[in-house]
N, C-alpha and C. Protein backbone atom coordinates (compact mmCIF):
# COMPACT_ATOMS: atom_id res chain seq x y z
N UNK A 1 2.66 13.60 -6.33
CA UNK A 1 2.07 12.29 -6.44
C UNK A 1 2.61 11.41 -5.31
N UNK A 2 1.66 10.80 -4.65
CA UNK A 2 2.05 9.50 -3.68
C UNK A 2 2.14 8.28 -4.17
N UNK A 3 3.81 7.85 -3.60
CA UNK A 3 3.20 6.29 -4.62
C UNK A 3 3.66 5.65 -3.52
N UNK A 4 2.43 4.13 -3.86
CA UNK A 4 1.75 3.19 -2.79
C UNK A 4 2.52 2.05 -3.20
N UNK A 5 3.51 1.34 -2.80
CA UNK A 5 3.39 -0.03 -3.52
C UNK A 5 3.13 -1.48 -2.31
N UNK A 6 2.18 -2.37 -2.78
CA UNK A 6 1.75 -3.27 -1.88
C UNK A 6 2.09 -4.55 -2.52
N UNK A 7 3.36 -5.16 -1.58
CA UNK A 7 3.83 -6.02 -1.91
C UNK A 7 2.68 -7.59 -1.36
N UNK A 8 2.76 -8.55 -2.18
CA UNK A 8 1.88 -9.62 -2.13
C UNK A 8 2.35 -10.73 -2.20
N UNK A 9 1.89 -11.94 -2.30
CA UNK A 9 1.94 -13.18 -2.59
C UNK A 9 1.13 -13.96 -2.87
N UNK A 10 1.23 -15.26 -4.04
CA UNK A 10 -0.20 -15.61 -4.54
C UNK A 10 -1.13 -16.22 -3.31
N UNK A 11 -2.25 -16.68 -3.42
CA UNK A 11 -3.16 -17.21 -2.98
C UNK A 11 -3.43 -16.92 -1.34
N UNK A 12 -3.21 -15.40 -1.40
CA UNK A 12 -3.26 -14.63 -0.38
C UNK A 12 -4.47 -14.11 0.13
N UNK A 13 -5.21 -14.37 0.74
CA UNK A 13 -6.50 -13.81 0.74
C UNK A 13 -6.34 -12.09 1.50
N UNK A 14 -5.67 -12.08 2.79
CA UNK A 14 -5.84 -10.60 3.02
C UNK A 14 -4.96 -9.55 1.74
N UNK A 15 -3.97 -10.21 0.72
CA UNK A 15 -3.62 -9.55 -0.25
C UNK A 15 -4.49 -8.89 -0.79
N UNK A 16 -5.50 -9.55 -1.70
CA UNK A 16 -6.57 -9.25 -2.29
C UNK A 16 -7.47 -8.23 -1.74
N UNK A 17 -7.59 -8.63 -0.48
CA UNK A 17 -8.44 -7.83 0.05
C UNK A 17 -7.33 -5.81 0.04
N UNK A 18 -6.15 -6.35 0.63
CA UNK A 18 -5.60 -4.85 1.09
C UNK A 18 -5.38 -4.31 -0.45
N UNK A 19 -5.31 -4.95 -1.76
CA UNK A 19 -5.09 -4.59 -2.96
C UNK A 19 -6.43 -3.83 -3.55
N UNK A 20 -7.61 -4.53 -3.46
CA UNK A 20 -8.88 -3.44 -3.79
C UNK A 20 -9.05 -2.24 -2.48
N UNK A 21 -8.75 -2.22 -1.47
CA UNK A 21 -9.01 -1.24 -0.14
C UNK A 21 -7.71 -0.06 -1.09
N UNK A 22 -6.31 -0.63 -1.33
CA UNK A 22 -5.97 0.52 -2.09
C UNK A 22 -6.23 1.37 -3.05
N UNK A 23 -6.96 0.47 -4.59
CA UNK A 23 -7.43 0.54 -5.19
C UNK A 23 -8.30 1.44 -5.05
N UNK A 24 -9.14 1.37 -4.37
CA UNK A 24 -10.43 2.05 -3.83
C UNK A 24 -9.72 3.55 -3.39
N UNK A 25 -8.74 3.51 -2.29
CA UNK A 25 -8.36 4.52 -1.98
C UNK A 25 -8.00 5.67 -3.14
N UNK A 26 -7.15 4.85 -4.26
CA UNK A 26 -6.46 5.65 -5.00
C UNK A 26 -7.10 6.21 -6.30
N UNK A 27 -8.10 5.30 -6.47
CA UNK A 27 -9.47 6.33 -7.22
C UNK A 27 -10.37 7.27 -6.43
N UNK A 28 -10.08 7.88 -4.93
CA UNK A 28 -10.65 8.62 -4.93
C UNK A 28 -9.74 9.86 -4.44
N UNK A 29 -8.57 9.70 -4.09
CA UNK A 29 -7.80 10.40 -4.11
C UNK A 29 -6.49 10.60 -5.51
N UNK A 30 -6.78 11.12 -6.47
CA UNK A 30 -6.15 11.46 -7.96
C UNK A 30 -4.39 11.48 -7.29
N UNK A 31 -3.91 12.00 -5.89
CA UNK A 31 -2.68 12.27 -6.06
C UNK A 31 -1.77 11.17 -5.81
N UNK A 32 -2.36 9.79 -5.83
CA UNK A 32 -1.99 9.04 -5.00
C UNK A 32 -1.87 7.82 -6.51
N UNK A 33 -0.67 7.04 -6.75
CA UNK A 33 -0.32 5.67 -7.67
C UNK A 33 -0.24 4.87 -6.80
N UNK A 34 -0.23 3.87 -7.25
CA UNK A 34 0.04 2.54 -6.63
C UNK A 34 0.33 1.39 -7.33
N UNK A 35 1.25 0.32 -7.21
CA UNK A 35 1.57 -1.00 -7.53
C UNK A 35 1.60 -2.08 -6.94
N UNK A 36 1.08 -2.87 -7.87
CA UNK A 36 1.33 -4.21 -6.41
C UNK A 36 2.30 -5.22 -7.02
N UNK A 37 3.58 -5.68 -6.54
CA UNK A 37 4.74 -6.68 -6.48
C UNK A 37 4.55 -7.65 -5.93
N UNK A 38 4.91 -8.90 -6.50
CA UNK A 38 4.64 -10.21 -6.17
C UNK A 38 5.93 -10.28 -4.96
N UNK A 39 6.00 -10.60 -3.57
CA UNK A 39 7.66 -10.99 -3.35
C UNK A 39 8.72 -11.73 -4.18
N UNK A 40 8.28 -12.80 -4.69
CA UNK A 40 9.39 -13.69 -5.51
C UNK A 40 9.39 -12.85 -6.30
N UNK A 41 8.91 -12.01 -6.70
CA UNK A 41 9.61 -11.14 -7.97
C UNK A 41 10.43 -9.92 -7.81
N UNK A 42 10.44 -9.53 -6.50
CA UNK A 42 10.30 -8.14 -5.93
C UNK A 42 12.48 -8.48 -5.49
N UNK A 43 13.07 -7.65 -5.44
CA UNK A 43 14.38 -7.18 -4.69
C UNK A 43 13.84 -6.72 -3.35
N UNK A 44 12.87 -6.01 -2.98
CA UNK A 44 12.90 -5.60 -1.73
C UNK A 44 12.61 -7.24 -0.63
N UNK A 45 13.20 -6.85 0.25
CA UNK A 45 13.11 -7.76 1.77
C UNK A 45 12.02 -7.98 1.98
N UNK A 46 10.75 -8.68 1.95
CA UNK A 46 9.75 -8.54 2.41
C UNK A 46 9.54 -10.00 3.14
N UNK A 47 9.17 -9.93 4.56
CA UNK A 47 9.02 -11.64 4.73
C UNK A 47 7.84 -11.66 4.68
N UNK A 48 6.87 -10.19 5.21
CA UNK A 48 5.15 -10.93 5.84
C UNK A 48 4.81 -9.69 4.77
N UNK A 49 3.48 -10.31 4.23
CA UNK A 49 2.49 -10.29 3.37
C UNK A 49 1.23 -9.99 4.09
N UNK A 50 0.18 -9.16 3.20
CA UNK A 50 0.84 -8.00 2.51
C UNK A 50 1.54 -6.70 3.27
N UNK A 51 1.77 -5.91 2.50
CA UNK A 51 3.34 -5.71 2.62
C UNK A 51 2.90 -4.18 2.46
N UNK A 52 2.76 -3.21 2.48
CA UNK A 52 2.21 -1.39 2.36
C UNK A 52 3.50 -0.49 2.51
N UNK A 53 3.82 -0.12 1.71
CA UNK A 53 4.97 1.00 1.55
C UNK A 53 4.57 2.23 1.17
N UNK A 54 4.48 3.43 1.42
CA UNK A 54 4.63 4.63 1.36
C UNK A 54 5.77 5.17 0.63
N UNK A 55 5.92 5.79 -0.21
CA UNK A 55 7.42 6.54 -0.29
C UNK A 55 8.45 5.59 -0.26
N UNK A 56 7.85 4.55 -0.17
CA UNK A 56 9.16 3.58 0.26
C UNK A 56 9.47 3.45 1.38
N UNK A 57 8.25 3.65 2.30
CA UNK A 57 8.27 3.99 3.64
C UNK A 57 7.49 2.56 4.14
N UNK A 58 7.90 1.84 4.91
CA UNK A 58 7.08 1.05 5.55
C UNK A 58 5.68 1.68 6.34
N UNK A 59 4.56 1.57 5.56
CA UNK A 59 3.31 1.77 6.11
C UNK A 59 2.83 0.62 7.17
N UNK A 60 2.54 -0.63 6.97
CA UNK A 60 2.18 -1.45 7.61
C UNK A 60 2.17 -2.93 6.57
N UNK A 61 2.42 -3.84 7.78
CA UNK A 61 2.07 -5.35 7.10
C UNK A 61 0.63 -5.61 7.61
N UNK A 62 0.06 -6.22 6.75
CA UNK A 62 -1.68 -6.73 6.93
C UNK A 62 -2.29 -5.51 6.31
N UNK A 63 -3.89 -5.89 6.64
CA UNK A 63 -4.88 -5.30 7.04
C UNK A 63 -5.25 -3.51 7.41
N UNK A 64 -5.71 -2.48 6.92
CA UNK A 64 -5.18 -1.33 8.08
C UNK A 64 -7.19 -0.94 7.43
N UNK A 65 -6.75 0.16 8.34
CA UNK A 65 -8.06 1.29 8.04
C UNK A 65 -7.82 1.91 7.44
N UNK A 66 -8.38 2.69 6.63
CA UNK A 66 -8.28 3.70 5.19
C UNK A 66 -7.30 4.85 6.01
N UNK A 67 -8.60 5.31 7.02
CA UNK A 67 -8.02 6.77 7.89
C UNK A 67 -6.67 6.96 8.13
N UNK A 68 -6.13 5.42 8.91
CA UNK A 68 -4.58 5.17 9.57
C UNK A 68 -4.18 5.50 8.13
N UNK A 69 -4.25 4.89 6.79
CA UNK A 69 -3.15 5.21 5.57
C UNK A 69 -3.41 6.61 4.97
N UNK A 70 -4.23 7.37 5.18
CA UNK A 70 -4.49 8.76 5.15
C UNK A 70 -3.96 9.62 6.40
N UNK A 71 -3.96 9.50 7.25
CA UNK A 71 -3.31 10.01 8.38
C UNK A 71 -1.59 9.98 8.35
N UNK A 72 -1.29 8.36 8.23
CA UNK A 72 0.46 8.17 7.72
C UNK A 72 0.63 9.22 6.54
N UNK A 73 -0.27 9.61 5.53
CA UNK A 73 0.67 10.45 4.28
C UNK A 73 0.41 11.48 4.70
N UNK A 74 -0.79 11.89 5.56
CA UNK A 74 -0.83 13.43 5.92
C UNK A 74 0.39 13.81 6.75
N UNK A 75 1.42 12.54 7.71
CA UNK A 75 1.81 12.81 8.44
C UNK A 75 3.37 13.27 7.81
N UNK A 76 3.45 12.76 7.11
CA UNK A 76 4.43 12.90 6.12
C UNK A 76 4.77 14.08 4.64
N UNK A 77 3.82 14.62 5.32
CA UNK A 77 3.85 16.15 4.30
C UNK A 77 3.83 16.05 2.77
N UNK A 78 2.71 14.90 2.40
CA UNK A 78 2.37 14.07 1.26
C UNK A 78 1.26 15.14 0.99
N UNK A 79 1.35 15.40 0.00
CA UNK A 79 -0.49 16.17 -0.39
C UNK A 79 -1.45 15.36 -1.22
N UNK A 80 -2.33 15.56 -0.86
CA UNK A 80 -3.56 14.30 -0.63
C UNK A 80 -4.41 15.10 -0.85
N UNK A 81 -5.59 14.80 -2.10
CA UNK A 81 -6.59 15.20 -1.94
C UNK A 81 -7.94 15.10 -1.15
């Protein structure tokens, strides 16, 4: 299992947006969880929003393309349906 967590903040508009693009991702790939953490609630460091972790891996801050976050777990010897 891959787990996604996308850290946020309220009244975020690209949040929202990178939160259903995961969403989306992770209903069509079964091997893949995901959560999304508010920062003020979160222990991890996060200054910029939103926030994409891999493994606990820094994926990217903002915006990305599906492919680039399928490509990062392929690259990482993640199995992905």
């Amino acid at each position: 299992m891959v787990s996604i967590v996308v850290y946020i903040t309220e009244k975020c508009e690209a949040c929202k947006r990178v939160v259903t693009q995961v969403d989306s991702i992770s209903k069509k790939n079964k091997n893949f969880s995901y959560k999304i953490d508010n920062i003020k609630d979160s222990n991890k460091k996060v200054v910029v929003v939103p926030a994409v972790f891999v493994e606990n891996e820094l994926f990217c801050y903002g915006e990305f393309e599906n492919k680039s976050l399928l490509k990062f777990i392929t690259k990482k010897d993640h199995k992905i349906n």
